[in-house]
PDB file of N, CA and C in Angstrom:
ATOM      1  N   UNK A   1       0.834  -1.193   0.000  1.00  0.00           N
ATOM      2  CA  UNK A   1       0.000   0.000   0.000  1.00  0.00           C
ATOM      3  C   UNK A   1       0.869   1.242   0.000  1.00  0.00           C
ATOM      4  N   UNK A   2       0.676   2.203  -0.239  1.00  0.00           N
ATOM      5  CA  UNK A   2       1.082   3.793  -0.818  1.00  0.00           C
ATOM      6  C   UNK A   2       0.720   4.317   0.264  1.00  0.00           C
ATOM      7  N   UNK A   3       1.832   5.468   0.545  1.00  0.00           N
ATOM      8  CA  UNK A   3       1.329   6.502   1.524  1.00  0.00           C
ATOM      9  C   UNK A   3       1.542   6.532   2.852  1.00  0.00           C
ATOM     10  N   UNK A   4       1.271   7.361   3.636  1.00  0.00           N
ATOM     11  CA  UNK A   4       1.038   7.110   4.743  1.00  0.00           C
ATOM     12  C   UNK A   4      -0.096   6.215   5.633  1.00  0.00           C
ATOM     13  N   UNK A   5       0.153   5.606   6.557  1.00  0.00           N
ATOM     14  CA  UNK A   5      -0.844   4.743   7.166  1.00  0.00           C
ATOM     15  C   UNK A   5      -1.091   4.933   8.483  1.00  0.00           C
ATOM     16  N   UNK A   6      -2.553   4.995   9.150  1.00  0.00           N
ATOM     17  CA  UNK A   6      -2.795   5.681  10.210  1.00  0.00           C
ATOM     18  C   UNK A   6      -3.470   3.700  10.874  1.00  0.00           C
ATOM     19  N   UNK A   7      -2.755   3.360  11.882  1.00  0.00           N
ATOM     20  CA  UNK A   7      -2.587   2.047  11.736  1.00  0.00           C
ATOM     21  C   UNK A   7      -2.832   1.128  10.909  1.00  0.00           C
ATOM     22  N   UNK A   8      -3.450   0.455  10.423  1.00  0.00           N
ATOM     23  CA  UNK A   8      -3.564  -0.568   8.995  1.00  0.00           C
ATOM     24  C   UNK A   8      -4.032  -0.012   7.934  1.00  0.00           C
ATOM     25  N   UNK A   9      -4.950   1.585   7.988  1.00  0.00           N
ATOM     26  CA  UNK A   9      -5.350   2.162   7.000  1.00  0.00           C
ATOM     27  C   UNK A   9      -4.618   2.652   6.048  1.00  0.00           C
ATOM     28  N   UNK A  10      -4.891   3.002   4.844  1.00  0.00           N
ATOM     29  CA  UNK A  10      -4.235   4.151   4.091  1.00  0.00           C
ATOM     30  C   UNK A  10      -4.823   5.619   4.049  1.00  0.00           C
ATOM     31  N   UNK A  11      -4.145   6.261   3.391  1.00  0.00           N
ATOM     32  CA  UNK A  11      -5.055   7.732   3.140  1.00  0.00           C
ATOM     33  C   UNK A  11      -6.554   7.755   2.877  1.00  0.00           C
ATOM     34  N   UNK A  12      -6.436   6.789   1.746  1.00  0.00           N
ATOM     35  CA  UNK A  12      -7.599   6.566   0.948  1.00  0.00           C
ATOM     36  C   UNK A  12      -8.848   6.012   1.885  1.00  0.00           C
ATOM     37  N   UNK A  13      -8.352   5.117   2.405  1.00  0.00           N
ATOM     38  CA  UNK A  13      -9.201   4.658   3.696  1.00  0.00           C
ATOM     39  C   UNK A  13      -9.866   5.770   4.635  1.00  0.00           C
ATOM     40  N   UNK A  14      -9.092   6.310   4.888  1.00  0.00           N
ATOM     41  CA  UNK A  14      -9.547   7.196   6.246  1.00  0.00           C
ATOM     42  C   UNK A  14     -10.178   8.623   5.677  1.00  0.00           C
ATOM     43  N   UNK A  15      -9.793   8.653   4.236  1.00  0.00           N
ATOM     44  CA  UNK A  15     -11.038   9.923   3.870  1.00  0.00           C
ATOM     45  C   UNK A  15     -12.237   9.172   3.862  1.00  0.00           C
ATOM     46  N   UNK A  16     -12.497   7.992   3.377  1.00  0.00           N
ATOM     47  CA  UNK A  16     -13.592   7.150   2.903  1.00  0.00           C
ATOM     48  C   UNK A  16     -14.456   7.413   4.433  1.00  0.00           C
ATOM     49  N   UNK A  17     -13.530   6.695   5.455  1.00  0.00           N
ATOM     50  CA  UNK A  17     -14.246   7.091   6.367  1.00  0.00           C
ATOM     51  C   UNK A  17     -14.467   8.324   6.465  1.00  0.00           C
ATOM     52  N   UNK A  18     -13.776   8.909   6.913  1.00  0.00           N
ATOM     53  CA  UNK A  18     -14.164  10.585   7.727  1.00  0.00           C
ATOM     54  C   UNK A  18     -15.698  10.570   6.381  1.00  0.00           C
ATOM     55  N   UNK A  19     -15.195  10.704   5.441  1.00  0.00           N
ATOM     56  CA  UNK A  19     -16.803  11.130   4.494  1.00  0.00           C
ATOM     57  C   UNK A  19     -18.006  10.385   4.962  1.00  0.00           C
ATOM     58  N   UNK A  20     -17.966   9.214   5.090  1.00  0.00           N
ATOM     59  CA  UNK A  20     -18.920   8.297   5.929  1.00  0.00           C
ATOM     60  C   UNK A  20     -20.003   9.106   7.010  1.00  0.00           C
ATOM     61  N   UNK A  21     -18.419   8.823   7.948  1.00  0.00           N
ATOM     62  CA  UNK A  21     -18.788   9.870   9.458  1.00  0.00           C
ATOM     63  C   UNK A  21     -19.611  10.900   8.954  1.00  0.00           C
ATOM     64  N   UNK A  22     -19.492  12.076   8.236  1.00  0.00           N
ATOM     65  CA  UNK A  22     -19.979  13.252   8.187  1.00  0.00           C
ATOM     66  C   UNK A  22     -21.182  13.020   7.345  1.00  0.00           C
ATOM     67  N   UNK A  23     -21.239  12.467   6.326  1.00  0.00           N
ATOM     68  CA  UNK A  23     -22.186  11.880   5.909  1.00  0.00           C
ATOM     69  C   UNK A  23     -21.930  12.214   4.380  1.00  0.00           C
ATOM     70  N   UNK A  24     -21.852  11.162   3.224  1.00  0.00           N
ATOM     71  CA  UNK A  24     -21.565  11.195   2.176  1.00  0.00           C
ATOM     72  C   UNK A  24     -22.468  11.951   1.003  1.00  0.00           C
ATOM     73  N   UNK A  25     -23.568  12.323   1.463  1.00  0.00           N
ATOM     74  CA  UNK A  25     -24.778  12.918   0.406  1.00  0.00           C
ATOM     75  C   UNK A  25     -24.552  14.508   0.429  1.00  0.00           C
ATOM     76  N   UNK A  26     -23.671  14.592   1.709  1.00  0.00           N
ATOM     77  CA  UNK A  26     -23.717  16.026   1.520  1.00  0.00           C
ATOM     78  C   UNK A  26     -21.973  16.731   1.220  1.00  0.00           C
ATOM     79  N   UNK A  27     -20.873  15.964   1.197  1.00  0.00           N
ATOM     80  CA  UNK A  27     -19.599  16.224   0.765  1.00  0.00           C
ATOM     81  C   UNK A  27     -19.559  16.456  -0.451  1.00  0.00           C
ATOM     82  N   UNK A  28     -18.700  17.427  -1.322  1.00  0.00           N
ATOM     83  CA  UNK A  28     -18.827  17.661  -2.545  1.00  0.00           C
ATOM     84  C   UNK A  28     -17.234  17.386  -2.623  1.00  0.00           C
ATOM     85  N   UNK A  29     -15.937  17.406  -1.780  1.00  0.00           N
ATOM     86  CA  UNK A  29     -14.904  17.360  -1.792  1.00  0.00           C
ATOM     87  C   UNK A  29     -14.112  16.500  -0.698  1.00  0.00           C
ATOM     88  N   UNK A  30     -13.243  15.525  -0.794  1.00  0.00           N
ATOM     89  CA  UNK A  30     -12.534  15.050   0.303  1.00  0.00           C
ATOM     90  C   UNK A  30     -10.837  14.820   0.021  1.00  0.00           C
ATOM     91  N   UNK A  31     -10.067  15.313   1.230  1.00  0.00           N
ATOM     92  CA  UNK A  31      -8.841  14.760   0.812  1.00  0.00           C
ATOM     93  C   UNK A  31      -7.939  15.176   2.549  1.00  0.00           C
ATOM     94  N   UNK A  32      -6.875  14.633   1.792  1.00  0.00           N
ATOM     95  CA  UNK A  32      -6.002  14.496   3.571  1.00  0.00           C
ATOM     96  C   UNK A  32      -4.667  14.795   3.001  1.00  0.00           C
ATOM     97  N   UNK A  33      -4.084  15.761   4.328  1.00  0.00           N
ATOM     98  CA  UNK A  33      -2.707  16.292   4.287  1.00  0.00           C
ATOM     99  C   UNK A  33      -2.036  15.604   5.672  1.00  0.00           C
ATOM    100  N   UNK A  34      -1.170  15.272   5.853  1.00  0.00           N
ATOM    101  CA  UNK A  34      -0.841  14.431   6.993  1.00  0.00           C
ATOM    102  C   UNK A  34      -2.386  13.940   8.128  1.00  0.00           C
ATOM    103  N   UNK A  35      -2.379  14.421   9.373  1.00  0.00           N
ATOM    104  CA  UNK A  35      -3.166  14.074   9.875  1.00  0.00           C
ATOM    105  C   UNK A  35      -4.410  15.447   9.926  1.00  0.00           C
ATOM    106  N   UNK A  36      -4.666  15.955   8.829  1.00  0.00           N
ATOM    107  CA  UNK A  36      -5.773  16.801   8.260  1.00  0.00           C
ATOM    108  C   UNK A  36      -6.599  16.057   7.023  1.00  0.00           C
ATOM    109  N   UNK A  37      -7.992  16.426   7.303  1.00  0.00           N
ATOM    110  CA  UNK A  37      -8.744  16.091   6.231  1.00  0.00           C
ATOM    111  C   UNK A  37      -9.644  17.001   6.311  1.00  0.00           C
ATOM    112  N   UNK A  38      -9.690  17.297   4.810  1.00  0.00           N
ATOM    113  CA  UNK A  38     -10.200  18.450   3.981  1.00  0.00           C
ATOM    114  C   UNK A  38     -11.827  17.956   3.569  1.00  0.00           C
ATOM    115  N   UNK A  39     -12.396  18.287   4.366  1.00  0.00           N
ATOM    116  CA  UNK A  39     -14.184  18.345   3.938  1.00  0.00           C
ATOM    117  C   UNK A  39     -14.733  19.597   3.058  1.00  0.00           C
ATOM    118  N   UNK A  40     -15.205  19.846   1.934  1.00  0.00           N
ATOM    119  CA  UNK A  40     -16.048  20.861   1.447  1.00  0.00           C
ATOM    120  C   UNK A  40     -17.316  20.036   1.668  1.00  0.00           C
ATOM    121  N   UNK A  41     -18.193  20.962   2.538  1.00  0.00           N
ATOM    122  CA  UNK A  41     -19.554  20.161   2.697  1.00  0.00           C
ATOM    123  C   UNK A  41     -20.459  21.312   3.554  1.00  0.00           C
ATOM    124  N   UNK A  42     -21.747  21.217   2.867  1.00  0.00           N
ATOM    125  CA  UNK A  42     -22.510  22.515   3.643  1.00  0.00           C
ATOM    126  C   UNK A  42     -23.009  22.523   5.312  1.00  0.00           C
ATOM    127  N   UNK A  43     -22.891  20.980   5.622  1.00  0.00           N
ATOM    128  CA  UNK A  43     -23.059  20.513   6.293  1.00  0.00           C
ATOM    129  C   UNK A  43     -22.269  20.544   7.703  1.00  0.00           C
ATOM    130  N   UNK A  44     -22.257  20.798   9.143  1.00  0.00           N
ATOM    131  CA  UNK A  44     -21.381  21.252   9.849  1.00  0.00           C
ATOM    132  C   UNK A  44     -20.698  19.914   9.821  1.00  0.00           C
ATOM    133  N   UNK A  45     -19.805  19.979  10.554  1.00  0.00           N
ATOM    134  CA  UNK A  45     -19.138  18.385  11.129  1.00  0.00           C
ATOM    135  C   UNK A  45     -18.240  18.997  11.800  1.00  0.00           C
ATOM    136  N   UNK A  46     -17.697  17.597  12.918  1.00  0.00           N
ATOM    137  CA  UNK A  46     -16.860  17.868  13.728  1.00  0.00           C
ATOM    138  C   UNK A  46     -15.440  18.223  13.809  1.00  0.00           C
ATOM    139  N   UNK A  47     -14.696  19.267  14.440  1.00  0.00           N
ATOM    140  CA  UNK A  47     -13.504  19.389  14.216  1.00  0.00           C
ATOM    141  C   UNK A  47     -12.191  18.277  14.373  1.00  0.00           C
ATOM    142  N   UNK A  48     -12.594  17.615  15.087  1.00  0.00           N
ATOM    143  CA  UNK A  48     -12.139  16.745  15.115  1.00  0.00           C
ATOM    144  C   UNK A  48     -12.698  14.888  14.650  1.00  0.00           C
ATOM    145  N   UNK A  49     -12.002  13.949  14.383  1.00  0.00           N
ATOM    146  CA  UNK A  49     -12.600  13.056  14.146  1.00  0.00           C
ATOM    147  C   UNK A  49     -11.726  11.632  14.423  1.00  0.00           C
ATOM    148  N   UNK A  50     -11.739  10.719  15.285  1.00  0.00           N
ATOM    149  CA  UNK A  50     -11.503   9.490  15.095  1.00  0.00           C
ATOM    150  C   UNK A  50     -11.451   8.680  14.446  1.00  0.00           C
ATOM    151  N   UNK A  51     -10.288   8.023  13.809  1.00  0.00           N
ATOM    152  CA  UNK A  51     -10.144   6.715  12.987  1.00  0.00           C
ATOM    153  C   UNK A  51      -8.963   6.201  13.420  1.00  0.00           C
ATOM    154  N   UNK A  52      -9.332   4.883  13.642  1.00  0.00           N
ATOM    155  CA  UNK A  52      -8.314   3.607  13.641  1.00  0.00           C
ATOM    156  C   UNK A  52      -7.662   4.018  14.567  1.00  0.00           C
ATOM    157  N   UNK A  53      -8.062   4.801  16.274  1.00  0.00           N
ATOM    158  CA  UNK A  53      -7.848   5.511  17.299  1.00  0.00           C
ATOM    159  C   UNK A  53      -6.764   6.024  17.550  1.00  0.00           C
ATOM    160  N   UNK A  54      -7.043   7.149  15.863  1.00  0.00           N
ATOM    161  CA  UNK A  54      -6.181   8.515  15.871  1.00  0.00           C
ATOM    162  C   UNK A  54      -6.750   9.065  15.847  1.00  0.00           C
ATOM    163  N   UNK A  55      -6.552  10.592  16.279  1.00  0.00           N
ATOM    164  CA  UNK A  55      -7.371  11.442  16.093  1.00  0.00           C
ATOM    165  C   UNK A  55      -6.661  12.837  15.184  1.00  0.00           C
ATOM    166  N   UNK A  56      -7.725  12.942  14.368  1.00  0.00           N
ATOM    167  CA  UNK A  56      -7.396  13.700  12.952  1.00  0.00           C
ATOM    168  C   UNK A  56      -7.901  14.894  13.106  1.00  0.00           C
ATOM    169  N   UNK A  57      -7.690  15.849  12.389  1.00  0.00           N
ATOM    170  CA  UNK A  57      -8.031  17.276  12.102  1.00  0.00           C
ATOM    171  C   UNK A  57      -9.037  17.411  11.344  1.00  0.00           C
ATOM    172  N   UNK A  58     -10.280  18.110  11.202  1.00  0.00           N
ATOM    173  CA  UNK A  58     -10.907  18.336   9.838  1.00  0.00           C
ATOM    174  C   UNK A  58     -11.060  19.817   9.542  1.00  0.00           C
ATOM    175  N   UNK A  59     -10.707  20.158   8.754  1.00  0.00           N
ATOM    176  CA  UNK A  59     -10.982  21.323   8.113  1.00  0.00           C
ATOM    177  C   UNK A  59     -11.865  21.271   7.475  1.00  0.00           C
ATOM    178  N   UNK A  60     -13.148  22.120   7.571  1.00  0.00           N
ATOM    179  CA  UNK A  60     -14.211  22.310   6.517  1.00  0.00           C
ATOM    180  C   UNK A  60     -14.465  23.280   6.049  1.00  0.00           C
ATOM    181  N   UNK A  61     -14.901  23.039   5.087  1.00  0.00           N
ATOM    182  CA  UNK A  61     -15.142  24.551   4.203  1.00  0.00           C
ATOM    183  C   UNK A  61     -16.796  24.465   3.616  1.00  0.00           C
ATOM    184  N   UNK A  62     -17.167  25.476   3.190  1.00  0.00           N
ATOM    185  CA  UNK A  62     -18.455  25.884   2.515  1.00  0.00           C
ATOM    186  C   UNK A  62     -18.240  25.478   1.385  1.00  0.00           C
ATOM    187  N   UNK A  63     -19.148  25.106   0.221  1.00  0.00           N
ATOM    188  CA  UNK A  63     -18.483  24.840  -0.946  1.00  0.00           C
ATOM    189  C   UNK A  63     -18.346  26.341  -1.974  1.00  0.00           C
ATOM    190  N   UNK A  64     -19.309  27.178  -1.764  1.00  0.00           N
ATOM    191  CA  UNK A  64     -19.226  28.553  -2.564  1.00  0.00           C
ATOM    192  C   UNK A  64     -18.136  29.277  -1.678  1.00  0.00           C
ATOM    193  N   UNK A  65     -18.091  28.983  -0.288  1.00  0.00           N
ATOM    194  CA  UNK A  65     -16.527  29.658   0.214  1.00  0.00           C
ATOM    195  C   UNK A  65     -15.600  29.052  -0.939  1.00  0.00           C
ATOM    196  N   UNK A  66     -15.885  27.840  -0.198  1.00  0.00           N
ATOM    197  CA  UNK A  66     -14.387  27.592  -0.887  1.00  0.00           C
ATOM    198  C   UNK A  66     -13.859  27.311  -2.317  1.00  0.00           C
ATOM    199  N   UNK A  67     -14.871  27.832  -3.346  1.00  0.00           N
ATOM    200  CA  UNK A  67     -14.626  27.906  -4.600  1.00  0.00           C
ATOM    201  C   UNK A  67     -13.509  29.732  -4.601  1.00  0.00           C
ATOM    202  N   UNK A  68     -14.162  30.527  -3.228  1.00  0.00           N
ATOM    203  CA  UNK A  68     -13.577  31.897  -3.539  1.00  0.00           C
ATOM    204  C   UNK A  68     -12.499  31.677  -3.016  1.00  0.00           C
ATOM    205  N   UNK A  69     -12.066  31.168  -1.808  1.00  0.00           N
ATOM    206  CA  UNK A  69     -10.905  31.137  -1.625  1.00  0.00           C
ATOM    207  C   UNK A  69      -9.931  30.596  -2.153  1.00  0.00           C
ATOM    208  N   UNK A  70     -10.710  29.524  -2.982  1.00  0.00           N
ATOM    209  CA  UNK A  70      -9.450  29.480  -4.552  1.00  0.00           C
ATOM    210  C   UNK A  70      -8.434  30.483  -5.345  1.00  0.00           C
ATOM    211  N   UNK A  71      -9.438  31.534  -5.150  1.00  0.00           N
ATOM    212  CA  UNK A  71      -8.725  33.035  -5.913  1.00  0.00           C
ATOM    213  C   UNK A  71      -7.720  33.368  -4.853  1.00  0.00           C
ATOM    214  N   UNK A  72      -7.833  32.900  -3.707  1.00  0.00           N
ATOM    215  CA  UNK A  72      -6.675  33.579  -2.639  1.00  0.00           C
ATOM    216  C   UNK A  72      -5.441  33.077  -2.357  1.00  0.00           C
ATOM    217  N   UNK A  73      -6.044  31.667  -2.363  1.00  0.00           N
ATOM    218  CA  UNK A  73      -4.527  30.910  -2.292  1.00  0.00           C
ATOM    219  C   UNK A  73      -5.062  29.163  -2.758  1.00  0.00           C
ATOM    220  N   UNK A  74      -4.445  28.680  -3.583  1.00  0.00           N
ATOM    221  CA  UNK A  74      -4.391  27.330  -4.153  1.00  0.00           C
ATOM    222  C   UNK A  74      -4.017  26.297  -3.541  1.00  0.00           C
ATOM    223  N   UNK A  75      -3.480  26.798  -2.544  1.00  0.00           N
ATOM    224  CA  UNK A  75      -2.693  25.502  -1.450  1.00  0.00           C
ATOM    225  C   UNK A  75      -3.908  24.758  -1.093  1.00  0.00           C
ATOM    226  N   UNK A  76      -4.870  25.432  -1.019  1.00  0.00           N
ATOM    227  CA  UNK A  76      -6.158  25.043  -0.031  1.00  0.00           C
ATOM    228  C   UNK A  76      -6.457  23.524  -1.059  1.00  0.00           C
ATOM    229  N   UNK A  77      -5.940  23.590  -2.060  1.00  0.00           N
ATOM    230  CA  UNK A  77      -6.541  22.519  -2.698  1.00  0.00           C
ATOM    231  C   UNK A  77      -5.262  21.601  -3.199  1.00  0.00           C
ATOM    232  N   UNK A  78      -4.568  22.259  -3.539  1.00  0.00           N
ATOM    233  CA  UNK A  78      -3.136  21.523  -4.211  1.00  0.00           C
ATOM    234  C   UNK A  78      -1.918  20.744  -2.953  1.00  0.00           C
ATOM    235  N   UNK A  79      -2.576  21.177  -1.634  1.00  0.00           N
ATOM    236  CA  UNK A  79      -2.048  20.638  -0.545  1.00  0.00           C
ATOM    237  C   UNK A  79      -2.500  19.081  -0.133  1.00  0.00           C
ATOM    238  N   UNK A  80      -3.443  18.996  -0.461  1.00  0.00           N
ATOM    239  CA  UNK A  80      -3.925  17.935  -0.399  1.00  0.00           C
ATOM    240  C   UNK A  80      -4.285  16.444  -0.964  1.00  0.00           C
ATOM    241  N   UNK A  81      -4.443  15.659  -0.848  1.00  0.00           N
ATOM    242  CA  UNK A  81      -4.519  14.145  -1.547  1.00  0.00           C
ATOM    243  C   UNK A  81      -6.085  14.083  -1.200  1.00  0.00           C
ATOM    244  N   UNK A  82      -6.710  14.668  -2.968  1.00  0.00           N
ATOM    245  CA  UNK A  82      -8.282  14.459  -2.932  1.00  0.00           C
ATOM    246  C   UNK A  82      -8.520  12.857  -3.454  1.00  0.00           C
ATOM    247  N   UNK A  83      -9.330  12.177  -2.430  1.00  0.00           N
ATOM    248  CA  UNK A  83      -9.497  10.934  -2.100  1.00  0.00           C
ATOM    249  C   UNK A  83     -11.193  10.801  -2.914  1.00  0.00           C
ATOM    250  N   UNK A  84     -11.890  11.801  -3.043  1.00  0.00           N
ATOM    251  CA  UNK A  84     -13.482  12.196  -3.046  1.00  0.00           C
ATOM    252  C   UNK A  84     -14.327  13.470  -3.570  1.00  0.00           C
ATOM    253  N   UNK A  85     -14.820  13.262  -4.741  1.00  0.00           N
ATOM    254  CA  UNK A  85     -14.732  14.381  -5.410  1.00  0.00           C
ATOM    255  C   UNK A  85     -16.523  14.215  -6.044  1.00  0.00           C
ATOM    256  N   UNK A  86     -17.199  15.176  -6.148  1.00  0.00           N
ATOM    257  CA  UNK A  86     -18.335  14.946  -7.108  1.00  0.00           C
ATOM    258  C   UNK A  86     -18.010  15.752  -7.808  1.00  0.00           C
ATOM    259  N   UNK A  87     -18.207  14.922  -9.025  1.00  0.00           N
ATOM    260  CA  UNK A  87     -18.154  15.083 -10.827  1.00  0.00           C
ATOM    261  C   UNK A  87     -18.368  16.502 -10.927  1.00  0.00           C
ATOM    262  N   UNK A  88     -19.148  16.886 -10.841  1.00  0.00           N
ATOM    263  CA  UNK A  88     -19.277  18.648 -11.400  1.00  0.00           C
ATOM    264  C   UNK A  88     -18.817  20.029 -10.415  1.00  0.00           C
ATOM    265  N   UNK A  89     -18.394  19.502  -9.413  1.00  0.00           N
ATOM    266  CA  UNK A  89     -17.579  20.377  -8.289  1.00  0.00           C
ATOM    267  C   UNK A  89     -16.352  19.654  -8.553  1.00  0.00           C
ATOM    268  N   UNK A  90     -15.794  19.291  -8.949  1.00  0.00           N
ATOM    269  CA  UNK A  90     -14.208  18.841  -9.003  1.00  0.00           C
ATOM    270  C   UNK A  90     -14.275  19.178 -10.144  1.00  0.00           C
ATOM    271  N   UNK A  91     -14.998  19.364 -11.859  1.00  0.00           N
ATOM    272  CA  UNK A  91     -15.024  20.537 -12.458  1.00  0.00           C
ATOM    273  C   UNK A  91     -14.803  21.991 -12.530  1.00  0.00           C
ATOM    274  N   UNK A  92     -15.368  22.337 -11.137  1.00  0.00           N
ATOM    275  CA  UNK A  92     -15.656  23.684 -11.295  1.00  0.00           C
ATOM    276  C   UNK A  92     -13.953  24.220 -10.634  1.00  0.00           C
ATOM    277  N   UNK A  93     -13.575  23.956  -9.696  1.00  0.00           N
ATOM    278  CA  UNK A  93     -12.356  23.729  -9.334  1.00  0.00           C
ATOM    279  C   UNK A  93     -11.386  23.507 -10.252  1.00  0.00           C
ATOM    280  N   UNK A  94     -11.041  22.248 -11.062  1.00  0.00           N
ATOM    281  CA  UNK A  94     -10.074  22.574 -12.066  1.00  0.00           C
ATOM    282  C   UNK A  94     -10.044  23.141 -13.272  1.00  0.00           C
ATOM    283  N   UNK A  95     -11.340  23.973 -13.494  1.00  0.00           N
ATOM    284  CA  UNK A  95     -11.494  24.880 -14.625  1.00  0.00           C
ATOM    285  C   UNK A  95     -11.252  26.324 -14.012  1.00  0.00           C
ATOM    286  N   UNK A  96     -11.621  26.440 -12.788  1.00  0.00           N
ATOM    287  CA  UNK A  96     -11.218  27.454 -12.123  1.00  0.00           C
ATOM    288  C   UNK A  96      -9.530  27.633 -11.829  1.00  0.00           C
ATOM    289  N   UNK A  97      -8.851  26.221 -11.554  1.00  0.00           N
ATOM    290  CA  UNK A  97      -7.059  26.161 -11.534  1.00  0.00           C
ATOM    291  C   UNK A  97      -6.870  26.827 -12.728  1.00  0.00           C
ATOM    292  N   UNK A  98      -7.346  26.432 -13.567  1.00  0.00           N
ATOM    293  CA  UNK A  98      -6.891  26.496 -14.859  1.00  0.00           C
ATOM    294  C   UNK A  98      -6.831  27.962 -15.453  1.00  0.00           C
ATOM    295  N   UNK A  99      -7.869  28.373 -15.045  1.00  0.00           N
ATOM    296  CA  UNK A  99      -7.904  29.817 -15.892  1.00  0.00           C
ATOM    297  C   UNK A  99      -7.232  30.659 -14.670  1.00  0.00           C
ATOM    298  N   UNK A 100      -7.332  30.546 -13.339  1.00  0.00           N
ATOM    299  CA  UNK A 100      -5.682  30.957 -12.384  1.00  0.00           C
ATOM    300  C   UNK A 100      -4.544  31.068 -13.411  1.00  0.00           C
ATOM    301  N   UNK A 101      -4.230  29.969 -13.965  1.00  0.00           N
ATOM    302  CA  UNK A 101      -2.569  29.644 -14.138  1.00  0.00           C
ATOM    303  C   UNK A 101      -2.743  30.201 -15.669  1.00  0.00           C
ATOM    304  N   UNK A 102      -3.854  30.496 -16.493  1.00  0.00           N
ATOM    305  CA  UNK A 102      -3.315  30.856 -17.641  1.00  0.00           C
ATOM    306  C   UNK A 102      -3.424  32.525 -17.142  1.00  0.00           C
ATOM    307  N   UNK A 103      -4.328  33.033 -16.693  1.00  0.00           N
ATOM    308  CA  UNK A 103      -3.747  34.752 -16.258  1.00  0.00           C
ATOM    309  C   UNK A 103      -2.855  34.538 -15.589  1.00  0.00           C
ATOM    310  N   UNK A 104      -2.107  34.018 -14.626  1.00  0.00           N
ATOM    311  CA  UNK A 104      -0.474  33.982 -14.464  1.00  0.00           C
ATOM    312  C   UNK A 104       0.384  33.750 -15.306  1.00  0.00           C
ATOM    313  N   UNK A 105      -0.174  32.985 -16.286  1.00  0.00           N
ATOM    314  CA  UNK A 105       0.915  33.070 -17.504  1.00  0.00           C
ATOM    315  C   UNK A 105       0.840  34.228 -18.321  1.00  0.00           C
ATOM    316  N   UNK A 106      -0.192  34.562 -18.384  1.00  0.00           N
ATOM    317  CA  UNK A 106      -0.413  35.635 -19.580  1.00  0.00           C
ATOM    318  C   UNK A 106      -0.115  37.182 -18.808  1.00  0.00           C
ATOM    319  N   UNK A 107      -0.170  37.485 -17.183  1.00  0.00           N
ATOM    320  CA  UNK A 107       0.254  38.323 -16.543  1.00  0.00           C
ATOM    321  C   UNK A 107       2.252  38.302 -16.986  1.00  0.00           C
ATOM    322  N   UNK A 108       2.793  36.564 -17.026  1.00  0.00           N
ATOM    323  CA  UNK A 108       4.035  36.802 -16.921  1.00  0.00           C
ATOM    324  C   UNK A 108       4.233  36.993 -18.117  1.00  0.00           C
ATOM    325  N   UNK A 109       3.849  36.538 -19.078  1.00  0.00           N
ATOM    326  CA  UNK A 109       4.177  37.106 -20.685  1.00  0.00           C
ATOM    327  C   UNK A 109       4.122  38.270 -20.733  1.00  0.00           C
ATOM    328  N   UNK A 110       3.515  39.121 -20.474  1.00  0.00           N
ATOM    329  CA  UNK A 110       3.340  40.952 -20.026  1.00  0.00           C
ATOM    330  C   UNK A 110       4.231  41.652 -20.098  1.00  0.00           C
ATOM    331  N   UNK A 111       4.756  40.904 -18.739  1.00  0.00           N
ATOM    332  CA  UNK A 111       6.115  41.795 -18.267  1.00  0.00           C
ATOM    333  C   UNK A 111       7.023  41.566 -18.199  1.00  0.00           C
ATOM    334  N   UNK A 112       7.151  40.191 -19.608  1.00  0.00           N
ATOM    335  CA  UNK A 112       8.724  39.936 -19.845  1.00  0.00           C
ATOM    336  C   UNK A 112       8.857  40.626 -21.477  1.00  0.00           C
ATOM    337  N   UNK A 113       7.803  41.179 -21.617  1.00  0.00           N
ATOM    338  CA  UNK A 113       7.790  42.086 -22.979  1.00  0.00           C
ATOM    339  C   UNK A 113       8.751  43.294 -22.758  1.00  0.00           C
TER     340      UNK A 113
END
């Protein structure tokens, strides 16, 4: 198995859970940075969360937050190992990366004129 392992689990495992826990109908995003996992979900959930009796971090976000705070900083998403994604919000996100990095390109083409 790949990755880090939080006793017999993998990454992949323990987003599966945490999404479980919080409840899967309402997550639009899941992923984990060491012992953090990244919820976009409208839904509250707990800051903390148990698996495989560790205890993990969750960060949650709004999902229209956190489409804006895309514009602020990218880490929020590129930091992470997304484990859980629905189809048309994991769209909107990498069409949104995307047109980020081409006005950074086209900002740096600018001003190497």
């Amino acid at each position: 198995m790949k990755g880090r392992q939080v006793g017999l689990l993998n990454d992949k495992d323990i987003v599966l859970q945490a999404v479980d826990a919080v409840g899967k109908w309402d997550v639009m995003l899941a992923g984990i940075k060491n012992d953090e996992i990244l919820i976009v979900s409208k839904r509250e959930c707990p800051s903390h969360l148990t698996i495989d009796g560790n205890t993990l971090t969750i960060r949650r976000y709004d999902p229209d937050n956190y489409i804006q705070l895309l514009y602020q900083d990218e880490k929020v998403f590129r930091d992470y190992k997304i484990f859980y994604f629905v189809k048309t919000y994991m769209r909107k996100i990498l069409d949104l990366l995307a047109y980020l990095e081409v006005s950074r390109l086209s900002m740096d083409f600018k001003t190497s004129e």
